[in-house]
PDB file of N, CA and C in Angstrom:
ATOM      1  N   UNK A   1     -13.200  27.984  -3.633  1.00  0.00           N
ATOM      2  CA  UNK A   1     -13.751  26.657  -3.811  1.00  0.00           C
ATOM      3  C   UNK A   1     -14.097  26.463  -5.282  1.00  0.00           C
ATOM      4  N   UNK A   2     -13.736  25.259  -5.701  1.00  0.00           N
ATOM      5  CA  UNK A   2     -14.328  25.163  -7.181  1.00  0.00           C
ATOM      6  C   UNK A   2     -15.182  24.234  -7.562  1.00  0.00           C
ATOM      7  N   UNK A   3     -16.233  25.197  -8.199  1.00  0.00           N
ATOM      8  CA  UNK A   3     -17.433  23.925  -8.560  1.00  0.00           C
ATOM      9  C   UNK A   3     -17.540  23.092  -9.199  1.00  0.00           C
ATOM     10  N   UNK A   4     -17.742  21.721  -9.432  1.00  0.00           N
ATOM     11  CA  UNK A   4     -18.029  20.671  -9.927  1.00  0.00           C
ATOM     12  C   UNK A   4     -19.027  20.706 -10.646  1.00  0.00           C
ATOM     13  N   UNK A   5     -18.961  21.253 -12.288  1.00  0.00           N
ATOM     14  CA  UNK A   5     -20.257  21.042 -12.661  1.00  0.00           C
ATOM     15  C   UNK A   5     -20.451  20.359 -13.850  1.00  0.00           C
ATOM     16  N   UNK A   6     -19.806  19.131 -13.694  1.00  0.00           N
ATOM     17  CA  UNK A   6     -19.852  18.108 -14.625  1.00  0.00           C
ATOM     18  C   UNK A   6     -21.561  17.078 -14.353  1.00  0.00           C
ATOM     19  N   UNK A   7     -21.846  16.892 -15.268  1.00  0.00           N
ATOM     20  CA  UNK A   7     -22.914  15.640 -14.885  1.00  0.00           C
ATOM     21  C   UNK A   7     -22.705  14.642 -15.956  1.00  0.00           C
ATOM     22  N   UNK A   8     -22.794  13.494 -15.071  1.00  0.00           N
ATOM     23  CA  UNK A   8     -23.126  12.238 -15.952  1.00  0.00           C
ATOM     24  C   UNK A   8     -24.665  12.245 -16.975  1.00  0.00           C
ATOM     25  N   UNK A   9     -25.443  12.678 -16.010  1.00  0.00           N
ATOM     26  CA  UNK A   9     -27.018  12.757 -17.109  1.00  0.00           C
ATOM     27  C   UNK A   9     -27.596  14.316 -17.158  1.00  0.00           C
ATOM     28  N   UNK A  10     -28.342  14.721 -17.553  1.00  0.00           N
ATOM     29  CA  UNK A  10     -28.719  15.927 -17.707  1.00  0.00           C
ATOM     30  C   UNK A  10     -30.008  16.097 -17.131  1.00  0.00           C
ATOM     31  N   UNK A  11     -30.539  17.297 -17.035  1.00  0.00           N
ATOM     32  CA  UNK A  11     -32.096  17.377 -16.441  1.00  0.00           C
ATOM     33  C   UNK A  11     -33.174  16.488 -17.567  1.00  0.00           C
ATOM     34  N   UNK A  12     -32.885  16.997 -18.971  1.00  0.00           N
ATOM     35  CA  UNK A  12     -33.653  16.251 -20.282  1.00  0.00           C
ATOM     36  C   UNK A  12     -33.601  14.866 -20.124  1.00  0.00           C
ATOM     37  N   UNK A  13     -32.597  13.827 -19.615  1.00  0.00           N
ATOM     38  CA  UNK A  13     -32.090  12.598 -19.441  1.00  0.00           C
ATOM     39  C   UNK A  13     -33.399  12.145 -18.505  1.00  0.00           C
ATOM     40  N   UNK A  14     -33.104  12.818 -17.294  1.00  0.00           N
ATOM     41  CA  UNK A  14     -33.651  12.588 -16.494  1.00  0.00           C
ATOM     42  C   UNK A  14     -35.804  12.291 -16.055  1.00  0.00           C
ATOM     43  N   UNK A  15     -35.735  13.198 -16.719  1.00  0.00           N
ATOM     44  CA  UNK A  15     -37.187  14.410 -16.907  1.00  0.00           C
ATOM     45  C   UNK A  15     -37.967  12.884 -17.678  1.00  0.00           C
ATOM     46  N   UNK A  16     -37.195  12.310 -18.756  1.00  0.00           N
ATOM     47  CA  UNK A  16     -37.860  11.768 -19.415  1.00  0.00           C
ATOM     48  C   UNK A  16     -37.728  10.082 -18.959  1.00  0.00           C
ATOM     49  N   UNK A  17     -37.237   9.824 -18.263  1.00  0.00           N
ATOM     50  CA  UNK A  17     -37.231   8.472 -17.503  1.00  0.00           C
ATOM     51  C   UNK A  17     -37.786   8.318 -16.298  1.00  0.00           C
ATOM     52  N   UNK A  18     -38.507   9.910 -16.158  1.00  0.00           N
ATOM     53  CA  UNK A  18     -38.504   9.441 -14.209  1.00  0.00           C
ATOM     54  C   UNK A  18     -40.287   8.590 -14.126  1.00  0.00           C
ATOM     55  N   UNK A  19     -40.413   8.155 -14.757  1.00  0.00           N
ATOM     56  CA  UNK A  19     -41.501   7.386 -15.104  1.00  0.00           C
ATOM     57  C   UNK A  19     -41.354   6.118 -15.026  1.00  0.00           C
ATOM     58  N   UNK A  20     -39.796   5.767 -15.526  1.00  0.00           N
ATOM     59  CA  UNK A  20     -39.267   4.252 -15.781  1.00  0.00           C
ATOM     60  C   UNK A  20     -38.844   3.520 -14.202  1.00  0.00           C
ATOM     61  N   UNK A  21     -39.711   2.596 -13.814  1.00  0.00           N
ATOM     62  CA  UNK A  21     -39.311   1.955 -12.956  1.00  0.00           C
ATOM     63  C   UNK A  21     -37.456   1.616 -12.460  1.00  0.00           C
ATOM     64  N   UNK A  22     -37.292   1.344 -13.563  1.00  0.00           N
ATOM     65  CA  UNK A  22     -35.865   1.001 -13.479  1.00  0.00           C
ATOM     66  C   UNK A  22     -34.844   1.867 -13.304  1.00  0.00           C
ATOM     67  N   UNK A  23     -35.010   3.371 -13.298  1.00  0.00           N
ATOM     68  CA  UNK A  23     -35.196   4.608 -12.998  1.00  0.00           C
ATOM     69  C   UNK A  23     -34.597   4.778 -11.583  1.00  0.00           C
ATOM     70  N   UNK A  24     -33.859   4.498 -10.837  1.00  0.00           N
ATOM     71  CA  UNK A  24     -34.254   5.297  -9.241  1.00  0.00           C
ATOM     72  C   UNK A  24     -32.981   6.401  -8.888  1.00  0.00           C
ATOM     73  N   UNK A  25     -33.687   7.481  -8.605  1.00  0.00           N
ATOM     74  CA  UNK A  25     -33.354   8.486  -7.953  1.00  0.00           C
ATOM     75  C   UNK A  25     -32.977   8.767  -6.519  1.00  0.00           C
ATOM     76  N   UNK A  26     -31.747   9.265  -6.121  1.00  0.00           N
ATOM     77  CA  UNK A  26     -31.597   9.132  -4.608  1.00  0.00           C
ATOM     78  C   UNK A  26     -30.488  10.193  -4.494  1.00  0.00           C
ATOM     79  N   UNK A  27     -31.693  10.954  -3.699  1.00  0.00           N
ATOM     80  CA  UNK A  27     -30.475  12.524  -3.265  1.00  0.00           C
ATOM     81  C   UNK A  27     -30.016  12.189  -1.702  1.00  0.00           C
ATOM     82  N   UNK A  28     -28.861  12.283  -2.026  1.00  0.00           N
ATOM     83  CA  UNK A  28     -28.006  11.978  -0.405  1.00  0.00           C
ATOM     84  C   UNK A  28     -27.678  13.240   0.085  1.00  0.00           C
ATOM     85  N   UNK A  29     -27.815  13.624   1.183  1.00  0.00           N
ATOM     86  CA  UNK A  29     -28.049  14.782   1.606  1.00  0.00           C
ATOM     87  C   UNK A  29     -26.892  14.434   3.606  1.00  0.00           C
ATOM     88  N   UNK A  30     -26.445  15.583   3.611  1.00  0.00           N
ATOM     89  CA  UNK A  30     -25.565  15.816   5.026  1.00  0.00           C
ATOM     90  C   UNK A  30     -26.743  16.389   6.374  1.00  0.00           C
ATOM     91  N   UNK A  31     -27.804  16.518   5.920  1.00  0.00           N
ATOM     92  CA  UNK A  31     -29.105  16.926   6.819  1.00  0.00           C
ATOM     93  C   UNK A  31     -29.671  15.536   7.228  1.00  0.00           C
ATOM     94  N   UNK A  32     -29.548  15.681   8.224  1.00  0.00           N
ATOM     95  CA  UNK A  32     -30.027  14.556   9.084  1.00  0.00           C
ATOM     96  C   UNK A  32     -31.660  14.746   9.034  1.00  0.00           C
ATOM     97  N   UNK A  33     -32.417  15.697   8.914  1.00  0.00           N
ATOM     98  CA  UNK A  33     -33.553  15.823   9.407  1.00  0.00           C
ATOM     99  C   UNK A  33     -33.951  15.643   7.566  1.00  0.00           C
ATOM    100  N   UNK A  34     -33.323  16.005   6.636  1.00  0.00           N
ATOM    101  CA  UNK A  34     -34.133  16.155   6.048  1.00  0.00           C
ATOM    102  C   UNK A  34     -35.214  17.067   5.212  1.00  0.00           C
ATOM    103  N   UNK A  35     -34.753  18.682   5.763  1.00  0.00           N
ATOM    104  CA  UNK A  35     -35.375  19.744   5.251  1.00  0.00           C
ATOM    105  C   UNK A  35     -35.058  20.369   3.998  1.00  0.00           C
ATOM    106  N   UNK A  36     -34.068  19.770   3.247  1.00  0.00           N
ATOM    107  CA  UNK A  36     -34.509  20.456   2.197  1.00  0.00           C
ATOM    108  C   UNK A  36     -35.112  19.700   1.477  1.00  0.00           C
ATOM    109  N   UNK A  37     -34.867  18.309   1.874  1.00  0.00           N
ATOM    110  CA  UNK A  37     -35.275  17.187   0.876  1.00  0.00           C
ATOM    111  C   UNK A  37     -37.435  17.370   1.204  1.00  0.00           C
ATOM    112  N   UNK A  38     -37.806  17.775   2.408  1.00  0.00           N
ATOM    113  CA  UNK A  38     -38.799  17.820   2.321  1.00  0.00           C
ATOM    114  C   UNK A  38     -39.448  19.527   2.009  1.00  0.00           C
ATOM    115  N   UNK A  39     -38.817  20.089   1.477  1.00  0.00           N
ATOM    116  CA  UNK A  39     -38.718  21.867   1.110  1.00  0.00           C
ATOM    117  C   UNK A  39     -39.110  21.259  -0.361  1.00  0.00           C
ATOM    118  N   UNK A  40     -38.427  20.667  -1.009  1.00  0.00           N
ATOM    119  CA  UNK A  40     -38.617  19.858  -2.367  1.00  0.00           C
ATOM    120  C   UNK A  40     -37.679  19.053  -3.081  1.00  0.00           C
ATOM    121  N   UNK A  41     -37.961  17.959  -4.245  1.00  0.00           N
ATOM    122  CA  UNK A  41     -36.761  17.208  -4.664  1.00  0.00           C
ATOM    123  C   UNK A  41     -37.420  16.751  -5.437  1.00  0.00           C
ATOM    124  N   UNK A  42     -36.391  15.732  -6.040  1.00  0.00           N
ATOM    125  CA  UNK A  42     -37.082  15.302  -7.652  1.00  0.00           C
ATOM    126  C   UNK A  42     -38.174  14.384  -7.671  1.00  0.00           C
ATOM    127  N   UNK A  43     -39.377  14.298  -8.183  1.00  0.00           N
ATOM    128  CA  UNK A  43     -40.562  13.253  -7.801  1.00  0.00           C
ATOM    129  C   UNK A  43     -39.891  12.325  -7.945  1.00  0.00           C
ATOM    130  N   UNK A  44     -40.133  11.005  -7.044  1.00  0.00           N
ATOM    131  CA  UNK A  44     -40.136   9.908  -6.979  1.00  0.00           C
ATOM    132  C   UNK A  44     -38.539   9.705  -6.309  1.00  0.00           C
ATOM    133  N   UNK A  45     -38.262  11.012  -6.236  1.00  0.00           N
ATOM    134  CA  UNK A  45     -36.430  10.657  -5.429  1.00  0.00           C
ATOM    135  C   UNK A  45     -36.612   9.908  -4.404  1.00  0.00           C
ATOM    136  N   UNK A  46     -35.558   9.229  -3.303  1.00  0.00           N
ATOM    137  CA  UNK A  46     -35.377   8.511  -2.398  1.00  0.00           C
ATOM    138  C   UNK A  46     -34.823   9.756  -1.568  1.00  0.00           C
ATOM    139  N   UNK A  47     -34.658   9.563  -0.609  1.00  0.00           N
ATOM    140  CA  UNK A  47     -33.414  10.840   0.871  1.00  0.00           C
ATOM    141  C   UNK A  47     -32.831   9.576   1.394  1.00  0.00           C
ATOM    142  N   UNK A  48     -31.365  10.198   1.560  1.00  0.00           N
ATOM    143  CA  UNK A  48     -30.693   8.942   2.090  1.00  0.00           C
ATOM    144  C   UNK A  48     -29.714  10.292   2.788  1.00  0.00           C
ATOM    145  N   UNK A  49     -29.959   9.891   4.389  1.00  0.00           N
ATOM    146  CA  UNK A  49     -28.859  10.486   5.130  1.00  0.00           C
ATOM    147  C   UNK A  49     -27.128  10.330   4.992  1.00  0.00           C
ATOM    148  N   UNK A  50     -26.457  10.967   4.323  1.00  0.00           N
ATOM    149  CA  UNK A  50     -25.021  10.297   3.452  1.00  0.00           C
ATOM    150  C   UNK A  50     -24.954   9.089   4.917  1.00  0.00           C
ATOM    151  N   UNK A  51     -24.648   9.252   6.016  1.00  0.00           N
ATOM    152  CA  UNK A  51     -24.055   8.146   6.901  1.00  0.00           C
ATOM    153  C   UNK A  51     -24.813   7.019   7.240  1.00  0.00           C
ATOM    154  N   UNK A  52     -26.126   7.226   6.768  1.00  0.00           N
ATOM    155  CA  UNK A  52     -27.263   6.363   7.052  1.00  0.00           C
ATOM    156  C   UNK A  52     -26.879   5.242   6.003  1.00  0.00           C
ATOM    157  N   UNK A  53     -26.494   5.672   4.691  1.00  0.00           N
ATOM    158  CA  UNK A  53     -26.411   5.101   3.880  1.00  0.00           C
ATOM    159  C   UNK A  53     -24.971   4.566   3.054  1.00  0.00           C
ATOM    160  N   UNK A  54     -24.247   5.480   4.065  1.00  0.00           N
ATOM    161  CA  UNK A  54     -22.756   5.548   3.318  1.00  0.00           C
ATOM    162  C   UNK A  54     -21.680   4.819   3.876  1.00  0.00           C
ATOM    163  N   UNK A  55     -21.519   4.585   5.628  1.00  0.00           N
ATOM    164  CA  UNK A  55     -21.038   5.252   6.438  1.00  0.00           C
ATOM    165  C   UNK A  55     -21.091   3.870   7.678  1.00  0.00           C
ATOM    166  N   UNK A  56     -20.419   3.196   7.473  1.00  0.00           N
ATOM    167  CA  UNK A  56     -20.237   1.972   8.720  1.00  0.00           C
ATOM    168  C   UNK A  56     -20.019   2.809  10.191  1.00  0.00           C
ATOM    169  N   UNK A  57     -20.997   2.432  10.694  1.00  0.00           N
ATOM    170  CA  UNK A  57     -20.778   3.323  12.770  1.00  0.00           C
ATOM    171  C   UNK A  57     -20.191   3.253  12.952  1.00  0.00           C
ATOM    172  N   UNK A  58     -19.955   2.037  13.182  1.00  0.00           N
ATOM    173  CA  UNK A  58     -18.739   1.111  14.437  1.00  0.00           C
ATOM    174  C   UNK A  58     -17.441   1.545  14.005  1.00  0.00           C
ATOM    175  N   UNK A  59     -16.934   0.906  12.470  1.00  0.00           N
ATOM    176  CA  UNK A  59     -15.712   0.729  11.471  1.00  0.00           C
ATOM    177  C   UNK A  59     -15.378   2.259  11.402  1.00  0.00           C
ATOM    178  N   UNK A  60     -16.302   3.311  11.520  1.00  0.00           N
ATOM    179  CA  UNK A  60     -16.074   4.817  10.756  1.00  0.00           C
ATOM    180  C   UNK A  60     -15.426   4.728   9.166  1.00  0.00           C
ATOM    181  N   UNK A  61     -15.676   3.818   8.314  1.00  0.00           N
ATOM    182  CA  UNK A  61     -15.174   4.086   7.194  1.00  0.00           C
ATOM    183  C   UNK A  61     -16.750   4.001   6.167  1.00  0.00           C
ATOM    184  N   UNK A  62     -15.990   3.735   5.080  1.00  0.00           N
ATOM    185  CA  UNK A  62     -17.669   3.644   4.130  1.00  0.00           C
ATOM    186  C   UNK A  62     -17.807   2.213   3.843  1.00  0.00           C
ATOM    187  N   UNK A  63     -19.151   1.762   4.061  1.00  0.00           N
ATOM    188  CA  UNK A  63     -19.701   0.573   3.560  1.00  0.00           C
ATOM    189  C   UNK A  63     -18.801  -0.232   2.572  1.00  0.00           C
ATOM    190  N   UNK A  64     -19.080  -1.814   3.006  1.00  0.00           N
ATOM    191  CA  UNK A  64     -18.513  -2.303   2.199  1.00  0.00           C
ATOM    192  C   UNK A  64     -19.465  -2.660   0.282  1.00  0.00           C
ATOM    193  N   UNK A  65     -19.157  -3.047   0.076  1.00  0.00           N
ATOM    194  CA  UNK A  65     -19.794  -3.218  -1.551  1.00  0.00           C
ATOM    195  C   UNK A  65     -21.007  -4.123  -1.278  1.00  0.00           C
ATOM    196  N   UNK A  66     -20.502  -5.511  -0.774  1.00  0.00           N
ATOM    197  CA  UNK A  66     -21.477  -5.944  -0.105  1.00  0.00           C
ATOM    198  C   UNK A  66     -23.069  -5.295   0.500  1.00  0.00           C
ATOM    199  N   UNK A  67     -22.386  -4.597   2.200  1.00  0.00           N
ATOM    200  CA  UNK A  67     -23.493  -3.495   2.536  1.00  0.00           C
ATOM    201  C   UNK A  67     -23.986  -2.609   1.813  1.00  0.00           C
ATOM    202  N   UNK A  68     -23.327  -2.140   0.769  1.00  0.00           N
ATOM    203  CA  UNK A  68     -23.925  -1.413  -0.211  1.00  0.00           C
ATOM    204  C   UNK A  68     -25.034  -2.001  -1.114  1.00  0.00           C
ATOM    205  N   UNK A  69     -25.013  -3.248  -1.486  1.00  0.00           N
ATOM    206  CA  UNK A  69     -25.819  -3.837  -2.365  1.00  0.00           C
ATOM    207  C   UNK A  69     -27.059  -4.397  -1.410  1.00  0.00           C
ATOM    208  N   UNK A  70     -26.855  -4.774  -0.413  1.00  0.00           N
ATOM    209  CA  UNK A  70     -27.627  -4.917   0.611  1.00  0.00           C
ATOM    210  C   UNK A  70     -28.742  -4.074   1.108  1.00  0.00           C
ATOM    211  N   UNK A  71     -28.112  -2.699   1.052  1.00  0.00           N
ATOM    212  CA  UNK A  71     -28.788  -2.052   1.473  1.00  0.00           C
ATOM    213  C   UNK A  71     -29.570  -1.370   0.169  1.00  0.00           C
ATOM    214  N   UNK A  72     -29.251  -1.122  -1.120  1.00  0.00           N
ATOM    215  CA  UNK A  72     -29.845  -0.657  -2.066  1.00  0.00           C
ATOM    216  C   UNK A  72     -30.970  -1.522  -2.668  1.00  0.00           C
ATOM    217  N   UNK A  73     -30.486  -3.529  -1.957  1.00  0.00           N
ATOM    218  CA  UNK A  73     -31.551  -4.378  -2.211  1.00  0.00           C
ATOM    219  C   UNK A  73     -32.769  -4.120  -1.635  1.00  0.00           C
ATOM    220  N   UNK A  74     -32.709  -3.538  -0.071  1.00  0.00           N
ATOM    221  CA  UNK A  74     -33.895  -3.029   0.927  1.00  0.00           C
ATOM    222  C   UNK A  74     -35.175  -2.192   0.026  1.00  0.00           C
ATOM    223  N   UNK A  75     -34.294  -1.115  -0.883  1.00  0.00           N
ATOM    224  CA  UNK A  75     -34.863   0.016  -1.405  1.00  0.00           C
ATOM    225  C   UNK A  75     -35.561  -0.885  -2.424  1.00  0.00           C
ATOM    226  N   UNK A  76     -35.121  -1.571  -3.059  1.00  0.00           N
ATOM    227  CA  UNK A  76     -35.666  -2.054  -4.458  1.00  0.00           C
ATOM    228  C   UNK A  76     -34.758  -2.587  -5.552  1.00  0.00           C
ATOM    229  N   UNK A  77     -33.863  -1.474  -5.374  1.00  0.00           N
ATOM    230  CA  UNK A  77     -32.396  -1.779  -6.415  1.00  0.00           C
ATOM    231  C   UNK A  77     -32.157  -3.004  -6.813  1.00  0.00           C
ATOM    232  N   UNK A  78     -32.005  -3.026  -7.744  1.00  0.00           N
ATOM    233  CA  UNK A  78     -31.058  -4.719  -8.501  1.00  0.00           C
ATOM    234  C   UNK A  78     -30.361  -4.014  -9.466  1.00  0.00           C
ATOM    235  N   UNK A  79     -29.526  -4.887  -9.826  1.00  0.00           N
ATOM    236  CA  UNK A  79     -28.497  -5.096 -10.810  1.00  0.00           C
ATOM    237  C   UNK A  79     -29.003  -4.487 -12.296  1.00  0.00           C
ATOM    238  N   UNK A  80     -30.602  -4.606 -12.983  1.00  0.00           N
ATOM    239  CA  UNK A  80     -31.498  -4.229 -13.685  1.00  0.00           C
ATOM    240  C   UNK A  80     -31.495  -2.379 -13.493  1.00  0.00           C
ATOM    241  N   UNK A  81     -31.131  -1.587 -11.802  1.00  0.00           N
ATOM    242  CA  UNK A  81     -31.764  -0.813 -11.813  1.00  0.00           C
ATOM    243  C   UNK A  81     -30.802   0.355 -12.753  1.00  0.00           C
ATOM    244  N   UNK A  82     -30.997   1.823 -13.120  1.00  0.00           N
ATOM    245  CA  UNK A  82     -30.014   2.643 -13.100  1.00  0.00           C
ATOM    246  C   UNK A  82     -29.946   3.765 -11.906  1.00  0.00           C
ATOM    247  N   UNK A  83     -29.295   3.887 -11.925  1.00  0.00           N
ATOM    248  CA  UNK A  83     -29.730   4.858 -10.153  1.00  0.00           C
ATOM    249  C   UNK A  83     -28.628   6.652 -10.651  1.00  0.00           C
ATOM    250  N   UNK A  84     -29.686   7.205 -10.148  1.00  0.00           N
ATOM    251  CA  UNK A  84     -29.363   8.686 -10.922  1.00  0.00           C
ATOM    252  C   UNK A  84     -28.748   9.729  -8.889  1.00  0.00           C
ATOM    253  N   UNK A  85     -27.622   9.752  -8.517  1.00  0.00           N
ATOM    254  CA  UNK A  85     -27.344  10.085  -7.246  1.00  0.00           C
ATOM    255  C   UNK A  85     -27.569  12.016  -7.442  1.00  0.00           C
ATOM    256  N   UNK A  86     -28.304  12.048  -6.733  1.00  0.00           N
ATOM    257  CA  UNK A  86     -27.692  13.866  -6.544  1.00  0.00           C
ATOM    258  C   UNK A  86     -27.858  14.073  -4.676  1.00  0.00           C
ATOM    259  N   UNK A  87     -27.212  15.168  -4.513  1.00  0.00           N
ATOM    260  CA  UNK A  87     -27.097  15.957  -3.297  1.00  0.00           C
ATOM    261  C   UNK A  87     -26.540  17.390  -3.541  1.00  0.00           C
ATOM    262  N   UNK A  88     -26.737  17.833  -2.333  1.00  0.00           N
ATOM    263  CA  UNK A  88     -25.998  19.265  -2.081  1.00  0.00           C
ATOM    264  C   UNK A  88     -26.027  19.424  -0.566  1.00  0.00           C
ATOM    265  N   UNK A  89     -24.475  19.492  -0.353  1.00  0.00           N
ATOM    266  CA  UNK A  89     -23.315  20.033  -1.307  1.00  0.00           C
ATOM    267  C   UNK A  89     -23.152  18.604  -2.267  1.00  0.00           C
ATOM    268  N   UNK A  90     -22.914  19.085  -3.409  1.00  0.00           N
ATOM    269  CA  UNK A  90     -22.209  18.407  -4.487  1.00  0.00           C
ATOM    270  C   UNK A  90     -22.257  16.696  -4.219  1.00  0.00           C
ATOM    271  N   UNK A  91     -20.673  16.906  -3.170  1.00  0.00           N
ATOM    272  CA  UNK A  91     -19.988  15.747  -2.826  1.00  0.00           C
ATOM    273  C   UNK A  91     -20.838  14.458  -2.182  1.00  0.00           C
ATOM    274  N   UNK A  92     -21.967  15.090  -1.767  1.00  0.00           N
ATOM    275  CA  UNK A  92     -22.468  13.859  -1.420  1.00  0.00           C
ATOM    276  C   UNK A  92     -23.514  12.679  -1.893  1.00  0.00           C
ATOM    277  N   UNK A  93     -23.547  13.114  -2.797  1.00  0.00           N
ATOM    278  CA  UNK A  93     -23.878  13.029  -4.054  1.00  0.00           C
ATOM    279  C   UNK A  93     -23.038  11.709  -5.147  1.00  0.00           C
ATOM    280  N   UNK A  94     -21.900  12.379  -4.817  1.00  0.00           N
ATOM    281  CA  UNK A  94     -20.817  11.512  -5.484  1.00  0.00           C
ATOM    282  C   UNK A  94     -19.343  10.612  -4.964  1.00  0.00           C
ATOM    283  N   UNK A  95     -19.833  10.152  -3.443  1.00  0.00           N
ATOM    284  CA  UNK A  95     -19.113   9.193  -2.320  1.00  0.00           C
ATOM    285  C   UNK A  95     -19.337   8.385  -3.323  1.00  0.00           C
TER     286      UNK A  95
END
C-alpha cells in the first residue's frame, strides 16, 4: 500500500488559525460511533461520519454539490469559510 503523504496545509498552518473563526476543521472518519474521534482530535474539529456526510442513501453515490453546500450551510460553512478536511484512513479525508 502506498502512503499519501502530501498535505495541502501543515500542522504550523494549522496550529496558528485554529482560533480563526473562518477556520473550520472536519475529520471524516469510516467509524460510525466515533471512537477515535472521541479518544482525541484537533480542538474545535467537527466528526462527520464519511456517509453521513458524503454519501446519498437512497442514490448510493456521493452528494450532490448542492447537498454538499447544504449541508456544510447546517454546520456554519459559507463561501467566507476555509475548511481544513482530515481523517484516517487517509482517503476519507480526501472524497
Amino acid at each position: 500500500m502506498i502512503k499519501h503523504t502530501q498535505t495541502l496545509v501543515n500542522c504550523s498552518w494549522l496550529a496558528e488559525r485554529l482560533e480563526d473563526p473562518r477556520v473550520r476543521v472536519i475529520e471524516v472518519s469510516s467509524d460510525v460511533n466515533g471512537a477515535a474521534y472521541n479518544e482525541g482530535h484537533i480542538p474545535g474539529a467537527l466528526f462527520w461520519f464519511w456517509k453521513d456526510a458524503l454519501w446519498h442513501a437512497s442514490d448510493r453515490e456521493f452528494v450532490t454539490s448542492h447537498e454538499m453546500a447544504l449541508h456544510l450551510g447546517r454546520l456554519g460553512i459559507s463561501q467566507d469559510s476555509t475548511i481544513v478536511l482530515y481523517g484516517d484512513p487517509v482517503q476519507y479525508g480526501t472524497y
